[in-house]
N, C-alpha and C. Protein backbone atom coordinates (compact mmCIF):
# COMPACT_ATOMS: atom_id res chain seq x y z
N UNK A 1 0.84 -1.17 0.00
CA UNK A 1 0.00 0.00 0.00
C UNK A 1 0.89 1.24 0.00
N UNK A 2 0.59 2.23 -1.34
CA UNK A 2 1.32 3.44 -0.73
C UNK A 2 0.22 4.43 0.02
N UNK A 3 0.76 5.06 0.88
CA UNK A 3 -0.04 6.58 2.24
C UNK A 3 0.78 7.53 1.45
N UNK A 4 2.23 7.40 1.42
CA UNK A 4 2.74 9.13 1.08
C UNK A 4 3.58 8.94 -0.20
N UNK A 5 3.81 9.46 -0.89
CA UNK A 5 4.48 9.56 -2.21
C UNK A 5 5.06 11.09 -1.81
N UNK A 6 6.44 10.62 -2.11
CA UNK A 6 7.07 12.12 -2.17
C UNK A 6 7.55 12.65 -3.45
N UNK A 7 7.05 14.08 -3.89
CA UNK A 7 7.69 14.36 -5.11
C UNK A 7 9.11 15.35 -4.92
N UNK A 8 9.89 14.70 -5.76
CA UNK A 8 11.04 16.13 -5.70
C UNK A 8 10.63 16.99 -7.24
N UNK A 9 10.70 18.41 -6.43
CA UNK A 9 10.61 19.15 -7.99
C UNK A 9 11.03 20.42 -7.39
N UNK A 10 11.62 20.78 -9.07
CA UNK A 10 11.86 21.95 -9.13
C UNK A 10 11.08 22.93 -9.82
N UNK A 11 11.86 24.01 -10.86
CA UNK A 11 10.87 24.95 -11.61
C UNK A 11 11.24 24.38 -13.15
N UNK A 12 11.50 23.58 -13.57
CA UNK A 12 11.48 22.89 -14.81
C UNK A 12 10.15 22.56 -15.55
N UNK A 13 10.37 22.30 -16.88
CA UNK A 13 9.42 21.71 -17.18
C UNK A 13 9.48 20.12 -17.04
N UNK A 14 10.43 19.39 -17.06
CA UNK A 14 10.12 18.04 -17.26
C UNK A 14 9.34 18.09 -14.95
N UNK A 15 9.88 18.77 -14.22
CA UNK A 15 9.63 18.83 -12.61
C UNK A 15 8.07 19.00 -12.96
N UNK A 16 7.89 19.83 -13.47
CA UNK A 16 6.07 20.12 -13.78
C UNK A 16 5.34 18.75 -14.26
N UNK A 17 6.19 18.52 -15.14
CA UNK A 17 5.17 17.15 -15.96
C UNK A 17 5.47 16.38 -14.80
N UNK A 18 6.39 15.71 -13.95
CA UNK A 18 6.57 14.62 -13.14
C UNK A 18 5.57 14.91 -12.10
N UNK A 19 5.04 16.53 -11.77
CA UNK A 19 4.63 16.77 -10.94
C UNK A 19 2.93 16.35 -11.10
N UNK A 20 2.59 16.34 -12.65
CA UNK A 20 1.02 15.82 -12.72
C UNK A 20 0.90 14.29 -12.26
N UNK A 21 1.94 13.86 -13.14
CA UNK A 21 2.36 12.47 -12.81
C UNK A 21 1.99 12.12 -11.44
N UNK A 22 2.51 12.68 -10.73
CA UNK A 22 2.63 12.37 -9.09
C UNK A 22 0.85 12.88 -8.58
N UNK A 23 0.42 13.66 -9.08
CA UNK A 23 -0.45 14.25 -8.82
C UNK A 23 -1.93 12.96 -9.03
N UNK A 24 -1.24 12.39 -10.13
CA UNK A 24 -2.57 11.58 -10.66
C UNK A 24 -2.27 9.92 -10.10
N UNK A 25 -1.00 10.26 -10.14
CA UNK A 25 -0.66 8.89 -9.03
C UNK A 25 -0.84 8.58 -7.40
N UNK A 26 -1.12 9.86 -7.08
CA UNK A 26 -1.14 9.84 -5.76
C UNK A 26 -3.14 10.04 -5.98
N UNK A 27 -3.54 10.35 -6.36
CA UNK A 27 -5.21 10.60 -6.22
C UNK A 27 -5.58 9.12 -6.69
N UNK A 28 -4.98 8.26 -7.49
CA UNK A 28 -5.43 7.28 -7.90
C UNK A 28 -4.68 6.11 -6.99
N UNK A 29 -4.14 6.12 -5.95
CA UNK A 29 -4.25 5.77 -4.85
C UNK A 29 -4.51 6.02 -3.45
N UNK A 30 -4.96 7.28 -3.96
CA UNK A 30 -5.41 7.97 -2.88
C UNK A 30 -4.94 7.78 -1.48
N UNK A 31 -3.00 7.97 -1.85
CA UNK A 31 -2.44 8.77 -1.09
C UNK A 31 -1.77 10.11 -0.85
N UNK A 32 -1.15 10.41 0.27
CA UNK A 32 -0.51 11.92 0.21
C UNK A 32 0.25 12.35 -0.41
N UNK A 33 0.59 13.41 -1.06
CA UNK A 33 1.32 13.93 -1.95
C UNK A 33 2.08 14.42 -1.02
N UNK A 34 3.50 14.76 -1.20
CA UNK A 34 4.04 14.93 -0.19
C UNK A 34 5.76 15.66 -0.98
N UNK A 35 5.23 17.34 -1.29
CA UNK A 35 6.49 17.83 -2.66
C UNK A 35 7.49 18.46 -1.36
N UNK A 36 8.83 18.24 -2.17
CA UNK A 36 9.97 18.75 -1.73
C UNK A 36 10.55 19.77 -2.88
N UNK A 37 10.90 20.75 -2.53
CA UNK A 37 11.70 21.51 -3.41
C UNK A 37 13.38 22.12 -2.61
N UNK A 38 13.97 21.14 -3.12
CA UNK A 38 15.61 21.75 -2.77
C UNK A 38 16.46 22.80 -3.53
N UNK A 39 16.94 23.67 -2.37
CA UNK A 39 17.88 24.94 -3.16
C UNK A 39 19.05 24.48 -2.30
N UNK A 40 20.05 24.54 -3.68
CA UNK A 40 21.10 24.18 -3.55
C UNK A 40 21.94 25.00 -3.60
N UNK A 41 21.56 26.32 -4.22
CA UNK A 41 23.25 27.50 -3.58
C UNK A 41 22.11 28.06 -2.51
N UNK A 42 23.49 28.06 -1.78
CA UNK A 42 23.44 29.19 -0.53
C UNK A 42 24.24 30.45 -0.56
N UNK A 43 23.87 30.98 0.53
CA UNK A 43 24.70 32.65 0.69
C UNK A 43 26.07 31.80 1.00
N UNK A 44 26.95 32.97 0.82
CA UNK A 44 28.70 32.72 1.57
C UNK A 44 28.60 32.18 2.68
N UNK A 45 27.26 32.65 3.45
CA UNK A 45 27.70 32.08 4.98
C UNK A 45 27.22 30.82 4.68
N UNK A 46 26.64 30.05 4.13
CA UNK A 46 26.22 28.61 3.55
C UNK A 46 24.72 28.40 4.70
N UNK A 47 23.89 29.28 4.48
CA UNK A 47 22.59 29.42 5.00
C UNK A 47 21.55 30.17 4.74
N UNK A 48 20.04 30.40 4.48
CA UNK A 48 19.34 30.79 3.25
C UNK A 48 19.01 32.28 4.32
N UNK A 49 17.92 32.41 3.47
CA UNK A 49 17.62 34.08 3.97
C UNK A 49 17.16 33.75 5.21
N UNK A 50 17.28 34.95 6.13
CA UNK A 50 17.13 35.23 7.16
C UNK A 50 15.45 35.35 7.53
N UNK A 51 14.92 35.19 8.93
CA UNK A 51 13.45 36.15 8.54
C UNK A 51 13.62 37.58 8.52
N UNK A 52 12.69 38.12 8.00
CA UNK A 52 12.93 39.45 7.53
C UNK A 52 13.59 39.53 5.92
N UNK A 53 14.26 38.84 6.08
CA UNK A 53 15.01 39.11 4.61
C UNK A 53 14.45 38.57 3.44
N UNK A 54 14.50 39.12 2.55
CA UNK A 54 13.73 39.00 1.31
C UNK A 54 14.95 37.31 0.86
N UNK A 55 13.65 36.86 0.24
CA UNK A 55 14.15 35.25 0.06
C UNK A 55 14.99 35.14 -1.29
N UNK A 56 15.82 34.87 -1.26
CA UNK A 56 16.85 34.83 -2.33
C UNK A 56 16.54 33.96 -3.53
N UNK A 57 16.98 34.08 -4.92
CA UNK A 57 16.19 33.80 -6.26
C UNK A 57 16.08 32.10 -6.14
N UNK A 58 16.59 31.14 -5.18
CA UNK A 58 16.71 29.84 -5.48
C UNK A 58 15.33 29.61 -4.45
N UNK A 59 14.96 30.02 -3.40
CA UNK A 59 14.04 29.90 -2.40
C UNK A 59 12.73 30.37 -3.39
N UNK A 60 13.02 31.80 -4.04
CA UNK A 60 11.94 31.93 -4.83
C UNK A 60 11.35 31.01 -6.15
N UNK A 61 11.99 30.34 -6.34
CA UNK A 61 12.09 29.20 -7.58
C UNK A 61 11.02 28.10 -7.10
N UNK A 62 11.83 27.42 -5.26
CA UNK A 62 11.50 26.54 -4.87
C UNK A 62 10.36 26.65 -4.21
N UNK A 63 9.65 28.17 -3.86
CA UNK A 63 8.39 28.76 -3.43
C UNK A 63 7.27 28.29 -4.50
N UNK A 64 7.84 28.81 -5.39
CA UNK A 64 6.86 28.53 -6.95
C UNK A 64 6.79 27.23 -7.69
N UNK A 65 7.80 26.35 -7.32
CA UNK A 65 7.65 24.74 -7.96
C UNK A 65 6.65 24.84 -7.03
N UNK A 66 6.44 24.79 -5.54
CA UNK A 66 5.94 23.79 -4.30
C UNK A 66 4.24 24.47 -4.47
N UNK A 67 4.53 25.94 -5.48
CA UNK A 67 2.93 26.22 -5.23
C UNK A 67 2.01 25.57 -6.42
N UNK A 68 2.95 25.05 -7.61
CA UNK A 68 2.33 25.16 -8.53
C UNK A 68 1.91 23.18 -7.70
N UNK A 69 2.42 23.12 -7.70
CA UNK A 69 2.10 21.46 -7.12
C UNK A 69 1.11 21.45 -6.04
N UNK A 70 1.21 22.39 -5.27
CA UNK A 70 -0.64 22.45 -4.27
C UNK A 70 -1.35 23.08 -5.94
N UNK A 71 -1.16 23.93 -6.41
CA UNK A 71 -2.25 24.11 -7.20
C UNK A 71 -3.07 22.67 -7.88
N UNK A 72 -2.27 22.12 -8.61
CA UNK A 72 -2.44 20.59 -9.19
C UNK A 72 -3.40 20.02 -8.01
N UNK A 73 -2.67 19.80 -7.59
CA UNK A 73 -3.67 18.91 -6.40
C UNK A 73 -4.83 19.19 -5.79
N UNK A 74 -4.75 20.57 -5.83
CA UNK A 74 -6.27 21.30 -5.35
C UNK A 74 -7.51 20.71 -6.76
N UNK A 75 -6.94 20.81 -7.79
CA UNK A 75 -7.94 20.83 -8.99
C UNK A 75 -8.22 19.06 -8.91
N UNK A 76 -6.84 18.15 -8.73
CA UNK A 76 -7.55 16.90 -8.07
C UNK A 76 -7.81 16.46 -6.57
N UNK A 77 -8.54 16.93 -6.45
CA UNK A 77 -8.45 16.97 -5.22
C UNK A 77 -7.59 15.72 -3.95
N UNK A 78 -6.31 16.43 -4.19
CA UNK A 78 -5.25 15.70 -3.43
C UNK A 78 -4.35 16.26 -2.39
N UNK A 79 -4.40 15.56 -1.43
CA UNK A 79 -3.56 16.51 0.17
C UNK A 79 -2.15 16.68 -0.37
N UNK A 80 -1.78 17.82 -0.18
CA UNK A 80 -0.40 17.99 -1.03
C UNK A 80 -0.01 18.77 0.35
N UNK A 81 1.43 18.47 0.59
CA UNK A 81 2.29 18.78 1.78
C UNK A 81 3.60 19.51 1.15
N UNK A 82 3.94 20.31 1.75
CA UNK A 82 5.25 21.06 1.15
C UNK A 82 6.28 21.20 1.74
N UNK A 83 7.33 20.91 1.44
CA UNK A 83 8.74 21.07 2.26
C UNK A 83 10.00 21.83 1.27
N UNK A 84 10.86 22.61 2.00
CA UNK A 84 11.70 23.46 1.44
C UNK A 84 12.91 23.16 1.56
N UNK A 85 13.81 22.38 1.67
CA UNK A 85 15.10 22.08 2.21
C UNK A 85 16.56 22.59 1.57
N UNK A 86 17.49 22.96 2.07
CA UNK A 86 18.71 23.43 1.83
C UNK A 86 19.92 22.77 1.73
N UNK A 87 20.68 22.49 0.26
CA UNK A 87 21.75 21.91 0.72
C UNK A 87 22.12 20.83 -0.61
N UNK A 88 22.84 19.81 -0.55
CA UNK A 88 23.03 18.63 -1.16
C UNK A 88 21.28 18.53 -1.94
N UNK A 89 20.98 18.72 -3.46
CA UNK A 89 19.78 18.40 -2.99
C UNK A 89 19.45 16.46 -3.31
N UNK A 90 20.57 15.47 -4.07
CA UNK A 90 20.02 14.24 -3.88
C UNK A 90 20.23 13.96 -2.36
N UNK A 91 20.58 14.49 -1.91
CA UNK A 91 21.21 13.81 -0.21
C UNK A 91 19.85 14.30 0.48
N UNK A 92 19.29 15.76 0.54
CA UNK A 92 18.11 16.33 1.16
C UNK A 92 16.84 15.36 0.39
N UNK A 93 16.79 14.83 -0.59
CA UNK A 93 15.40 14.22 -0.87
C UNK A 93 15.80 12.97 -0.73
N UNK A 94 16.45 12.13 -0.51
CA UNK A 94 16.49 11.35 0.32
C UNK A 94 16.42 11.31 1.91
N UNK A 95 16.90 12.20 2.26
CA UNK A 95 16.69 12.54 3.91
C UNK A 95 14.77 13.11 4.11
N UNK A 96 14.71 14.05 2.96
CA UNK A 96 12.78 14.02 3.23
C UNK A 96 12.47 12.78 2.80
N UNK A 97 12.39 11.74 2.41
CA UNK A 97 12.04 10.47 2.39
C UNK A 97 11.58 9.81 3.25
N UNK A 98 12.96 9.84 3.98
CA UNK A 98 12.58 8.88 5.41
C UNK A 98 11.71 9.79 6.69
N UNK A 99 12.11 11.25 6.44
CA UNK A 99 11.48 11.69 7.62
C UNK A 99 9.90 11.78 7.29
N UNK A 100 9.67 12.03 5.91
CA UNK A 100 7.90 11.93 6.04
C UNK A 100 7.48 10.44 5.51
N UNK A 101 8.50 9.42 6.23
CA UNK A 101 8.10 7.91 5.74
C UNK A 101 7.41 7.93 4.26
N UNK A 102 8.01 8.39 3.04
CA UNK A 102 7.49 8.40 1.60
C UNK A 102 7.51 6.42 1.32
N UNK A 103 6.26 5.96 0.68
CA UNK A 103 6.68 4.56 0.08
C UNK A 103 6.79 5.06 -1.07
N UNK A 104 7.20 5.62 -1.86
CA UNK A 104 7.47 6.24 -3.00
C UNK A 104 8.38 7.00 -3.22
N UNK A 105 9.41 7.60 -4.32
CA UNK A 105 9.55 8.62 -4.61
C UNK A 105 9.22 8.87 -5.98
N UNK A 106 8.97 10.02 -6.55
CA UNK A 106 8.83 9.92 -7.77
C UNK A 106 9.79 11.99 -7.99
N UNK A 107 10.59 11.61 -9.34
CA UNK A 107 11.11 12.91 -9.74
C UNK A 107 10.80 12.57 -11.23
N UNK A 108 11.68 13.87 -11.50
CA UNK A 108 11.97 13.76 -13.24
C UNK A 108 13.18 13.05 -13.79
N UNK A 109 12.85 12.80 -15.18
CA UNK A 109 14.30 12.55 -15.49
C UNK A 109 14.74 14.00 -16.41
N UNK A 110 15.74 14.38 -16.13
CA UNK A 110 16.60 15.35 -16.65
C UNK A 110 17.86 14.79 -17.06
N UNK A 111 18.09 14.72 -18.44
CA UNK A 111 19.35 14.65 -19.16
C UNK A 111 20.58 15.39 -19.04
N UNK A 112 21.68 15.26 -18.90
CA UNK A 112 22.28 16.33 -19.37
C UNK A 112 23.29 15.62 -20.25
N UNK A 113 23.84 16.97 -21.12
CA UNK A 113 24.76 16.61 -22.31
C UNK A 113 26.31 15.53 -22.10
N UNK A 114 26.17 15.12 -22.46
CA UNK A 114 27.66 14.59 -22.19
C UNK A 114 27.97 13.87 -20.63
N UNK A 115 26.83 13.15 -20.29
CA UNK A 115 27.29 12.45 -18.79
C UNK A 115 27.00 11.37 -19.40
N UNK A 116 27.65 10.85 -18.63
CA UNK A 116 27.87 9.34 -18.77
C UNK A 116 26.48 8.24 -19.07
N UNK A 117 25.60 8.51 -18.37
CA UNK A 117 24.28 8.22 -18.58
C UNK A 117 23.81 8.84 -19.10
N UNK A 118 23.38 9.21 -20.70
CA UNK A 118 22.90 10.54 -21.23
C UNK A 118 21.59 11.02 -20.71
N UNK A 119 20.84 9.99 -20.12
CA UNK A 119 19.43 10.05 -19.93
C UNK A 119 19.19 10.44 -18.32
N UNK A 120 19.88 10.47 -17.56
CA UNK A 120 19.76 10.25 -16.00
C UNK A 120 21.12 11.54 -15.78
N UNK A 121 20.73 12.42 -14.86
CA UNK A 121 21.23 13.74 -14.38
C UNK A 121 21.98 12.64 -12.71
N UNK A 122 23.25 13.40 -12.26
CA UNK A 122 23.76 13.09 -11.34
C UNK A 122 22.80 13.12 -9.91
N UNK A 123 21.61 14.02 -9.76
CA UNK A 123 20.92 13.58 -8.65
C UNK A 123 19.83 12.48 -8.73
N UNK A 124 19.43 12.07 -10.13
CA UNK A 124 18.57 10.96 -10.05
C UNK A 124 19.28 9.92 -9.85
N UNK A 125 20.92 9.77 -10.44
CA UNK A 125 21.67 8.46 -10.21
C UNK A 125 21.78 8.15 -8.46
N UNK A 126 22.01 9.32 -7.45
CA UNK A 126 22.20 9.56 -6.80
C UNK A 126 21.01 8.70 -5.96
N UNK A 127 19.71 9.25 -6.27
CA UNK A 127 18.83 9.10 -5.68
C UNK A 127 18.47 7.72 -5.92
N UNK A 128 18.18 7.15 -6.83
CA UNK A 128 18.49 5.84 -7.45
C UNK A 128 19.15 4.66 -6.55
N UNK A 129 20.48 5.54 -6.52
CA UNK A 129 21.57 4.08 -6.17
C UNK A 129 21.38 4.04 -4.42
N UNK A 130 20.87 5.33 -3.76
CA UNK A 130 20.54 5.31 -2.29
C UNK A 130 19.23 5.00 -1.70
N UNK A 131 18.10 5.37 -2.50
CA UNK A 131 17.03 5.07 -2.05
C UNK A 131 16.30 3.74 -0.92
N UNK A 132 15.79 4.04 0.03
CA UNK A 132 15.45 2.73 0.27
C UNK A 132 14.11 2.32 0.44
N UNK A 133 13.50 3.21 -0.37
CA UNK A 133 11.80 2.45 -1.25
C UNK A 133 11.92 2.93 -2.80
N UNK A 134 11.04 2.44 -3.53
CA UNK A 134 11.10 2.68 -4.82
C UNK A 134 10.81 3.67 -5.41
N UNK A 135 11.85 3.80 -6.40
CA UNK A 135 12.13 5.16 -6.72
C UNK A 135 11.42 5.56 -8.60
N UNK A 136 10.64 6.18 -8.69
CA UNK A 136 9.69 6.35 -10.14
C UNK A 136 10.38 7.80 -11.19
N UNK A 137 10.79 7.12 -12.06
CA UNK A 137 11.36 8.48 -12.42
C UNK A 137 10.76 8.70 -13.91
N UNK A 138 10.21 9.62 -13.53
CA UNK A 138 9.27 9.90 -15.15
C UNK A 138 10.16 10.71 -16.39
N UNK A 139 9.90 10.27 -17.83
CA UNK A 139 10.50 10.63 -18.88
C UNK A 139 9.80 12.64 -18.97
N UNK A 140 10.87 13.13 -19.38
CA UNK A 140 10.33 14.43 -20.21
C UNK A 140 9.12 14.34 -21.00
N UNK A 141 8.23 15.11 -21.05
CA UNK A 141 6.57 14.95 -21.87
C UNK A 141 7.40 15.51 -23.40
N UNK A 142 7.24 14.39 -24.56
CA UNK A 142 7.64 14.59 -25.23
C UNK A 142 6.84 14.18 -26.69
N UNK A 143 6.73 15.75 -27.77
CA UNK A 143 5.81 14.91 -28.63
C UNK A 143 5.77 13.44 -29.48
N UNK A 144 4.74 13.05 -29.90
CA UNK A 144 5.36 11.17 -30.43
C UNK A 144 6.41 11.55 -31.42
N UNK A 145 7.02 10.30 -31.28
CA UNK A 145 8.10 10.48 -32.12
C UNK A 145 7.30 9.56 -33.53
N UNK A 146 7.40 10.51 -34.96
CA UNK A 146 7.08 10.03 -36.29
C UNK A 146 8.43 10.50 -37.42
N UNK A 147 7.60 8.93 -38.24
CA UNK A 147 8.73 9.24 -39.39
C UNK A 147 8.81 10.29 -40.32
N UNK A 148 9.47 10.68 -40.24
CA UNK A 148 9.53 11.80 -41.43
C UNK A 148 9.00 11.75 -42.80
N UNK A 149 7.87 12.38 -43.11
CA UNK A 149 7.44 12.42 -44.69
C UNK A 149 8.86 12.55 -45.67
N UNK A 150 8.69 12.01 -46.78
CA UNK A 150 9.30 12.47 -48.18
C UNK A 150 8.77 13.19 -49.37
């Protein structure tokens, strides 16, 4: 049985699409949604804004992934929980894992050019090779692929 599914996302588009994903996966088991959004630079002093202080452009990023994901969930109607964490971010969504007991995780997959895995970004390998429930990693929403007319 899954209760909590945790999503990691950011302000991407493939984070958005993983994020319906999660959205329709979690209502169609009608468990908790449960989004993390990690910022990974910090100030010099290696700690985020202060209160009072206006929230710096990575907090504001991770404000706006975590709202657009209650939005989603409001329209299906799904309990969506939000968390903000600082730091390492495969190391922090694995650490929100265990603390909101996720039987799930689900992210995106993000490519990047020239790694070794062309298809898998260093925090999904990350997250992947540490996890210790199963880990769902959804493809980029991408149009069908057709053959080319002549």
């Amino acid at each position: 049985m899954t209760d909590v599914i945790l999503l990691a996302v950011n302000d991407s588009p493939e984070a958005f699409h993983a994020a319906e994903v999660a959205v329709a996966v979690a209502r169609r088991l009608s468990a908790q949604l449960h989004a993390v959004s990690v910022v990974a630079e910090a100030s010099p002093s290696g700690t985020h804004a202060a209160p009072g202080e206006p929230p710096r452009d990575g907090e504001l990023s991770a404000r706006a992934a975590l709202q657009h994901v209650v939005g989603l969930g409001k329209v299906a109607d799904v309990d969506v929980v939000t968390v903000t964490r600082f730091g390492n971010v495969a190391a922090e969504i694995l650490d929100e894992s265990l603390a909101c007991e996720a039987d799930l995780i689900l992210m995106a997959r993000v490519g990047r050019p020239g790694h070794v895995l062309q298809h898998l970004g260093n925090t999904t390998q990350h997250v992947l090779e540490f996890a210790t429930m199963p880990v769902l990693v959804v493809p980029a929403r991408h149009p069908r692929w057709r053959v080319p007319e002549r």
